[in-house]
PDB file of N, CA and C in Angstrom:
ATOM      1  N   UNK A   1     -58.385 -30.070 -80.709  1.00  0.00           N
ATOM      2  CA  UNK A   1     -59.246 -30.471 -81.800  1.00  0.00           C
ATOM      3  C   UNK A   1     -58.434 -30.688 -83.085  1.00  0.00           C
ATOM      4  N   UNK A   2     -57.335 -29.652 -83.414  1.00  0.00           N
ATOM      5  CA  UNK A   2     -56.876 -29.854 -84.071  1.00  0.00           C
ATOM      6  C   UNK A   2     -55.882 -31.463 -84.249  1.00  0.00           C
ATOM      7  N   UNK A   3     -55.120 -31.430 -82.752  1.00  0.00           N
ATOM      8  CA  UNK A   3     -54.896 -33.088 -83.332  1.00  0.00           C
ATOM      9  C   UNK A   3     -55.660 -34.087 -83.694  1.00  0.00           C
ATOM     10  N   UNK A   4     -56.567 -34.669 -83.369  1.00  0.00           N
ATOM     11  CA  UNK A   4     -58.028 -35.322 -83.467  1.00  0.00           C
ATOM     12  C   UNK A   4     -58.012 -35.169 -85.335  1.00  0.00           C
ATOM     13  N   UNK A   5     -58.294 -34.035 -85.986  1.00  0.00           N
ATOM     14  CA  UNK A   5     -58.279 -33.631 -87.319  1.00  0.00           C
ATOM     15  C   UNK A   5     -56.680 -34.760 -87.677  1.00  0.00           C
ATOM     16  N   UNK A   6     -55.592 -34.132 -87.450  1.00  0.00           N
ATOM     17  CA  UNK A   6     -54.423 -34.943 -88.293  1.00  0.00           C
ATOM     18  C   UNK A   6     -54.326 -36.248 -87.939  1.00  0.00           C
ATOM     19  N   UNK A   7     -55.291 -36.547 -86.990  1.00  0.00           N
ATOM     20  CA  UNK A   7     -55.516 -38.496 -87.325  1.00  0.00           C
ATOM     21  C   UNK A   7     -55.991 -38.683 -88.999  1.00  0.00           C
ATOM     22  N   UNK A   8     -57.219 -37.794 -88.726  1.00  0.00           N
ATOM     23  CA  UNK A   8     -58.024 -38.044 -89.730  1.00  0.00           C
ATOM     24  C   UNK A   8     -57.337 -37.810 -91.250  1.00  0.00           C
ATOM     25  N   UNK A   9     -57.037 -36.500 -91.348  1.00  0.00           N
ATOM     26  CA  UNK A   9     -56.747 -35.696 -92.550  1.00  0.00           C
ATOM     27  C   UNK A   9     -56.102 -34.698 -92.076  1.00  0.00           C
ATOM     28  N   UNK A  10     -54.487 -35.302 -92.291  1.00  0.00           N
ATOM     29  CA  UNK A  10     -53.572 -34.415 -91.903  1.00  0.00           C
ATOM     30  C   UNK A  10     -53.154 -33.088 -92.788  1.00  0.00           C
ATOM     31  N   UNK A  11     -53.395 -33.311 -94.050  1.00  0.00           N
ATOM     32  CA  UNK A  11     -53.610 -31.724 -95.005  1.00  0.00           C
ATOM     33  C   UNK A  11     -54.118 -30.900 -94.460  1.00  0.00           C
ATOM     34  N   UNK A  12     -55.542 -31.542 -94.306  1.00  0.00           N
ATOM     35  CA  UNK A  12     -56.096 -30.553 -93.391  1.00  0.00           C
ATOM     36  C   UNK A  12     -55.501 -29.558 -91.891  1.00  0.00           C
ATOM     37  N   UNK A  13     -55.738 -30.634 -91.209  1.00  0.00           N
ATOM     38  CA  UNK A  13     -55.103 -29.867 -90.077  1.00  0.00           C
ATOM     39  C   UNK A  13     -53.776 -29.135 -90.164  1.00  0.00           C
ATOM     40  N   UNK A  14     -52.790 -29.211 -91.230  1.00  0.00           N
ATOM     41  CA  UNK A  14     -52.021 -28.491 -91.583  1.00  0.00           C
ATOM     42  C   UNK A  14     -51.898 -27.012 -92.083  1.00  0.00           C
ATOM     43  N   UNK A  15     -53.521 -26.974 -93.002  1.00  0.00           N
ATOM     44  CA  UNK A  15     -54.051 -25.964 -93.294  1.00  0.00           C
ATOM     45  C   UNK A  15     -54.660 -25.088 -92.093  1.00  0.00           C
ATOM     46  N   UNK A  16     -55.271 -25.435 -90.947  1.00  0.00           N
ATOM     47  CA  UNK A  16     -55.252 -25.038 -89.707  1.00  0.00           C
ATOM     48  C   UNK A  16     -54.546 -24.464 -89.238  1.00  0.00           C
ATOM     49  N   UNK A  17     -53.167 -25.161 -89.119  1.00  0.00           N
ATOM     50  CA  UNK A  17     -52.046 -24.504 -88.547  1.00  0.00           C
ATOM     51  C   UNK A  17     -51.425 -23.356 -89.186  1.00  0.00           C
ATOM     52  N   UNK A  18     -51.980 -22.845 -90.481  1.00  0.00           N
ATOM     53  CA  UNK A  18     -51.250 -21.655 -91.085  1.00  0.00           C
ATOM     54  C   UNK A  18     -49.951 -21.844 -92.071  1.00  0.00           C
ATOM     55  N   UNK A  19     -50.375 -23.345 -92.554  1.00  0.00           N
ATOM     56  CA  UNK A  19     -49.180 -23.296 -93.685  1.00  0.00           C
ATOM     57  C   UNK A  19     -50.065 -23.972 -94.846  1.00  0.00           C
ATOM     58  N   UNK A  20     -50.691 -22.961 -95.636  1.00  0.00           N
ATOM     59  CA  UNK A  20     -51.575 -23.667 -96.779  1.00  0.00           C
ATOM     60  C   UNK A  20     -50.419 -23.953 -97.519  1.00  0.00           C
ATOM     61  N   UNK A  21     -49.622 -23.596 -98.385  1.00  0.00           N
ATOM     62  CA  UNK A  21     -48.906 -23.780 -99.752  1.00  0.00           C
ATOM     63  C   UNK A  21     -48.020 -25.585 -98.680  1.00  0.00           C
ATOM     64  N   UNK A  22     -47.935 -25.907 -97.739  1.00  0.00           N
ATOM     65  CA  UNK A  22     -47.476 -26.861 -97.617  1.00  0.00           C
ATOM     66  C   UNK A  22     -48.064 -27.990 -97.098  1.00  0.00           C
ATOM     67  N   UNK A  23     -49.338 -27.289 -97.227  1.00  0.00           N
ATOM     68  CA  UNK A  23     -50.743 -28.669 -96.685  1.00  0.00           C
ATOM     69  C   UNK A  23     -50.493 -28.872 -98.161  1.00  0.00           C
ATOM     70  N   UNK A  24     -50.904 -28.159 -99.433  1.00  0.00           N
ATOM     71  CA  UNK A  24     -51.461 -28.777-100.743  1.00  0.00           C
ATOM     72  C   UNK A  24     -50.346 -29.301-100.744  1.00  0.00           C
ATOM     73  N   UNK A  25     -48.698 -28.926-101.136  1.00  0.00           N
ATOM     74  CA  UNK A  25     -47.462 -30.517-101.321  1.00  0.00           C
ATOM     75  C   UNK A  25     -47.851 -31.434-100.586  1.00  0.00           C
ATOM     76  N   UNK A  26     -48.454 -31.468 -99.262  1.00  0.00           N
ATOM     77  CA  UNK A  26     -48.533 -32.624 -98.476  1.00  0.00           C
ATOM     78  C   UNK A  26     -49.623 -33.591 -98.714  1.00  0.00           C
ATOM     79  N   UNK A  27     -50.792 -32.852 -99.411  1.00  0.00           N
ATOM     80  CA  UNK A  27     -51.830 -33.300-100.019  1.00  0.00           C
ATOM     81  C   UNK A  27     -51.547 -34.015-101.411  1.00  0.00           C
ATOM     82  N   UNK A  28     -50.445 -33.569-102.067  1.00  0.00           N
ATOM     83  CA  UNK A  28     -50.262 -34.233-103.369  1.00  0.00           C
ATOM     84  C   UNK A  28     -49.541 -35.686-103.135  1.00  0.00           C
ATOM     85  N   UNK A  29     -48.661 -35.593-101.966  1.00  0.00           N
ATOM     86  CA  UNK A  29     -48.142 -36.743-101.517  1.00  0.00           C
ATOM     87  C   UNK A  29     -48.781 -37.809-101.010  1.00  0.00           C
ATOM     88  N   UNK A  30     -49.343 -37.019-100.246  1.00  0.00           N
ATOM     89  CA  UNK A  30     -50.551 -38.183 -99.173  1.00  0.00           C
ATOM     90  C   UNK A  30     -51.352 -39.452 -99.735  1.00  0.00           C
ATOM     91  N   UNK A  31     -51.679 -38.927-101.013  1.00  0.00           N
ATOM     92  CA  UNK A  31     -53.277 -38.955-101.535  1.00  0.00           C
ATOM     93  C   UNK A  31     -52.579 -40.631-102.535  1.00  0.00           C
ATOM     94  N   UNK A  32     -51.455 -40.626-103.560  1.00  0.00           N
ATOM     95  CA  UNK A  32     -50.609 -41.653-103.954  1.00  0.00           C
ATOM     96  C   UNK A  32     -50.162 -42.199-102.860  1.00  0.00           C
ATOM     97  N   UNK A  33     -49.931 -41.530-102.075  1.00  0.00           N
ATOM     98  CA  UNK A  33     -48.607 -42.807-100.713  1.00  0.00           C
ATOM     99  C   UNK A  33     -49.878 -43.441-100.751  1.00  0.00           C
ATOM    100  N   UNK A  34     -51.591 -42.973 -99.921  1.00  0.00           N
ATOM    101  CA  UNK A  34     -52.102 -43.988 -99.681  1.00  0.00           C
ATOM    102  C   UNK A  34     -52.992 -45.033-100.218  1.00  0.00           C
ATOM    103  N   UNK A  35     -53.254 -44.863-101.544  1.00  0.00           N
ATOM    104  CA  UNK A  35     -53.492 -46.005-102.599  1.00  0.00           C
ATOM    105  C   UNK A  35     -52.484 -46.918-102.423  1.00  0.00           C
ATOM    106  N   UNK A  36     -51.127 -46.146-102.815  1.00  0.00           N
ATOM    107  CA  UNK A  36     -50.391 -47.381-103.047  1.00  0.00           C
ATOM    108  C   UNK A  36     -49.627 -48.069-102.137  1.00  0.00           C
ATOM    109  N   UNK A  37     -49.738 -47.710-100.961  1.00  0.00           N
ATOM    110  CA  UNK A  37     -49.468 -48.587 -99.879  1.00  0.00           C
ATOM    111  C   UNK A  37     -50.576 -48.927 -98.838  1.00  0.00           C
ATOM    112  N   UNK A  38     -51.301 -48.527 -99.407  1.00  0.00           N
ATOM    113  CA  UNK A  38     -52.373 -49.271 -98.764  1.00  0.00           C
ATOM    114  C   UNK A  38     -52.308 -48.293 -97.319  1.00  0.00           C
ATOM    115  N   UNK A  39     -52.454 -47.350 -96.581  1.00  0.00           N
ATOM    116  CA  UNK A  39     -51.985 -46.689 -95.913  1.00  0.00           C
ATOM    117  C   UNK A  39     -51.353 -47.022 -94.286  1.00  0.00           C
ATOM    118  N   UNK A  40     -50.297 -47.377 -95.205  1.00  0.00           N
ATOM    119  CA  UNK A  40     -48.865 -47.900 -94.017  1.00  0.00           C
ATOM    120  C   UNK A  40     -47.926 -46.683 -94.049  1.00  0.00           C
ATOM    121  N   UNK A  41     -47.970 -45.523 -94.849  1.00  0.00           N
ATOM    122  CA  UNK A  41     -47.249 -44.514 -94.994  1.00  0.00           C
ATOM    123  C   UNK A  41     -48.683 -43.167 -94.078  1.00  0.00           C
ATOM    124  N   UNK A  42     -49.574 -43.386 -93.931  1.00  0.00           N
ATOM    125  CA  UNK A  42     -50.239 -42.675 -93.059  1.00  0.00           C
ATOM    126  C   UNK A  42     -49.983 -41.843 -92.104  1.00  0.00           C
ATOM    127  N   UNK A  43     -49.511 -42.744 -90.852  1.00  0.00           N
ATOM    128  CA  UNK A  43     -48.922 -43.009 -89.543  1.00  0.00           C
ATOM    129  C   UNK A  43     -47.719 -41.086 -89.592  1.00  0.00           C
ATOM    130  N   UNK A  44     -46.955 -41.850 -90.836  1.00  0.00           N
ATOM    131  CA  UNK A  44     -45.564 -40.484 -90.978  1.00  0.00           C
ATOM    132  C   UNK A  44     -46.491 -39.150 -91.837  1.00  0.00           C
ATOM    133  N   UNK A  45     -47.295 -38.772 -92.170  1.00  0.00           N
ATOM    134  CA  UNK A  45     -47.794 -37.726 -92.174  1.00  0.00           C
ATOM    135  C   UNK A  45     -48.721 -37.166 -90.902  1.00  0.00           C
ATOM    136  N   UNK A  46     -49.354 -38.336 -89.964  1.00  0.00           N
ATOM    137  CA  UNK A  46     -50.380 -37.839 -88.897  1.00  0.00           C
ATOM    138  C   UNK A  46     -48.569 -37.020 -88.013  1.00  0.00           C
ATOM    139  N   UNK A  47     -47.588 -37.734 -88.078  1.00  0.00           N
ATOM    140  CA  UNK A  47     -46.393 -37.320 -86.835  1.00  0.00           C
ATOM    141  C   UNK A  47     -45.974 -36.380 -87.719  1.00  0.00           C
ATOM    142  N   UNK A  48     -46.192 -35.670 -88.751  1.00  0.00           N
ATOM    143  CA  UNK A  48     -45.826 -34.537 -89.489  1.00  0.00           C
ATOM    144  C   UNK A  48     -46.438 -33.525 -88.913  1.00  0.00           C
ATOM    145  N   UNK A  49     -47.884 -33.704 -89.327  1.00  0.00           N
ATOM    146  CA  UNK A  49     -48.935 -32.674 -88.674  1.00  0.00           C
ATOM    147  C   UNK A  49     -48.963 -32.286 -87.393  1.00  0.00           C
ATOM    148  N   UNK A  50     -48.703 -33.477 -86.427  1.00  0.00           N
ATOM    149  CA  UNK A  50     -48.739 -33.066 -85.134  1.00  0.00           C
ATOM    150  C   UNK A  50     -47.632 -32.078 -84.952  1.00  0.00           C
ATOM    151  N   UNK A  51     -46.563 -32.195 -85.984  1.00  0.00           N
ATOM    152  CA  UNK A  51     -44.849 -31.523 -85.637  1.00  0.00           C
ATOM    153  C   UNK A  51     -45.362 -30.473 -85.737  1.00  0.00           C
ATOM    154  N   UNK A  52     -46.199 -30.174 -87.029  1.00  0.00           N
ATOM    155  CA  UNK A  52     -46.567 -28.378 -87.730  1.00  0.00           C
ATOM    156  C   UNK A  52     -46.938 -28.052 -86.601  1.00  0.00           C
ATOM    157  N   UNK A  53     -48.471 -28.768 -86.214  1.00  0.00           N
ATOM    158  CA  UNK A  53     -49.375 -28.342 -84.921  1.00  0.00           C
ATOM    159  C   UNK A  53     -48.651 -27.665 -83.697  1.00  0.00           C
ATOM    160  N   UNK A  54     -47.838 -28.538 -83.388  1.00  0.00           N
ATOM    161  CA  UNK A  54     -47.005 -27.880 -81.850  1.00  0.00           C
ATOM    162  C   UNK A  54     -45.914 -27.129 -82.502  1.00  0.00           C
ATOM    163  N   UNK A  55     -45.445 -27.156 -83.164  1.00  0.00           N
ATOM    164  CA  UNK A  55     -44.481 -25.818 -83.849  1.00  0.00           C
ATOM    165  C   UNK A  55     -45.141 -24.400 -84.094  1.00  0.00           C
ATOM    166  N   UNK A  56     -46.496 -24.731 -84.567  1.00  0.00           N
ATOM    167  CA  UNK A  56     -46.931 -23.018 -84.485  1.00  0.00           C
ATOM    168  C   UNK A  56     -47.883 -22.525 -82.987  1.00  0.00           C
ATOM    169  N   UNK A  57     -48.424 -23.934 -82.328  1.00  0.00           N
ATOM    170  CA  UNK A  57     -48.762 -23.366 -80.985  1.00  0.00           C
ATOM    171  C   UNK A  57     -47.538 -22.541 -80.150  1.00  0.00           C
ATOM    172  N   UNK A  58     -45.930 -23.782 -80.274  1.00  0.00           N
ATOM    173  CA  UNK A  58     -45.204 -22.861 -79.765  1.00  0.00           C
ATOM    174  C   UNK A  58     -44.948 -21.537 -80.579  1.00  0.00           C
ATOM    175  N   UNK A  59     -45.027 -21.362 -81.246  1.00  0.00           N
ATOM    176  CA  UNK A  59     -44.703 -20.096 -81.885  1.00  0.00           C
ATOM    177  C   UNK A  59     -45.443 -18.751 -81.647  1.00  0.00           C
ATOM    178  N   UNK A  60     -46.920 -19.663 -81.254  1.00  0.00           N
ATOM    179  CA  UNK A  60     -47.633 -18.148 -81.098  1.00  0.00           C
ATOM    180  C   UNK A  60     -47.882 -18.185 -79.495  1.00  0.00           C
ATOM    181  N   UNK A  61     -47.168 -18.989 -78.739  1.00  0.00           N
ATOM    182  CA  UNK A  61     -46.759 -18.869 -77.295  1.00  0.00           C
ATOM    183  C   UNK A  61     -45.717 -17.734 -77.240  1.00  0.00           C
ATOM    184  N   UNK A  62     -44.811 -17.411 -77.830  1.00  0.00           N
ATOM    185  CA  UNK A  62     -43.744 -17.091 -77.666  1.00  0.00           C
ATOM    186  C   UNK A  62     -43.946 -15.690 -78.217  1.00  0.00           C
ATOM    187  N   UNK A  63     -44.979 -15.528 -79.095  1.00  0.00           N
ATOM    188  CA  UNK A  63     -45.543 -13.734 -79.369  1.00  0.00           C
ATOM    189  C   UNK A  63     -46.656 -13.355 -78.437  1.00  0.00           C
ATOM    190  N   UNK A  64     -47.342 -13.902 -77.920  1.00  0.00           N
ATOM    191  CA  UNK A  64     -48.181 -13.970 -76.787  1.00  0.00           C
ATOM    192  C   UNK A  64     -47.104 -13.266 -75.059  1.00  0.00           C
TER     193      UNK A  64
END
């Protein structure tokens, strides 16, 4: 579910994953990239989120 979310609103789902203080930088970025490019810079924050996403699934595989 959570990937599904970083199509949409990858801050978000970032905030999911357990890194608030780096969803809001990612949120301050996001929000200008996509006005002003019309969102062609999108795409490289959804493959951000997905990175966070499977970085802390593996992570809490590995304390599990």
């Amino acid at each position: 579910m959570n990937y599904i979310l970083a199509i949409l609103l990858p801050p978000l789902s970032i905030v999911f994953a357990g890194r608030p203080f780096l969803a809001i930088v990612v949120f301050l970025i996001w929000v200008p990239a996509l006005l002003f490019s019309g969102g062609l810079t999108h795409p490289m924050f959804i493959l951000l989120a997905w990175f966070i996403i499977f970085q802390a699934a593996t992570a809490r595989a590995r304390r599990d």
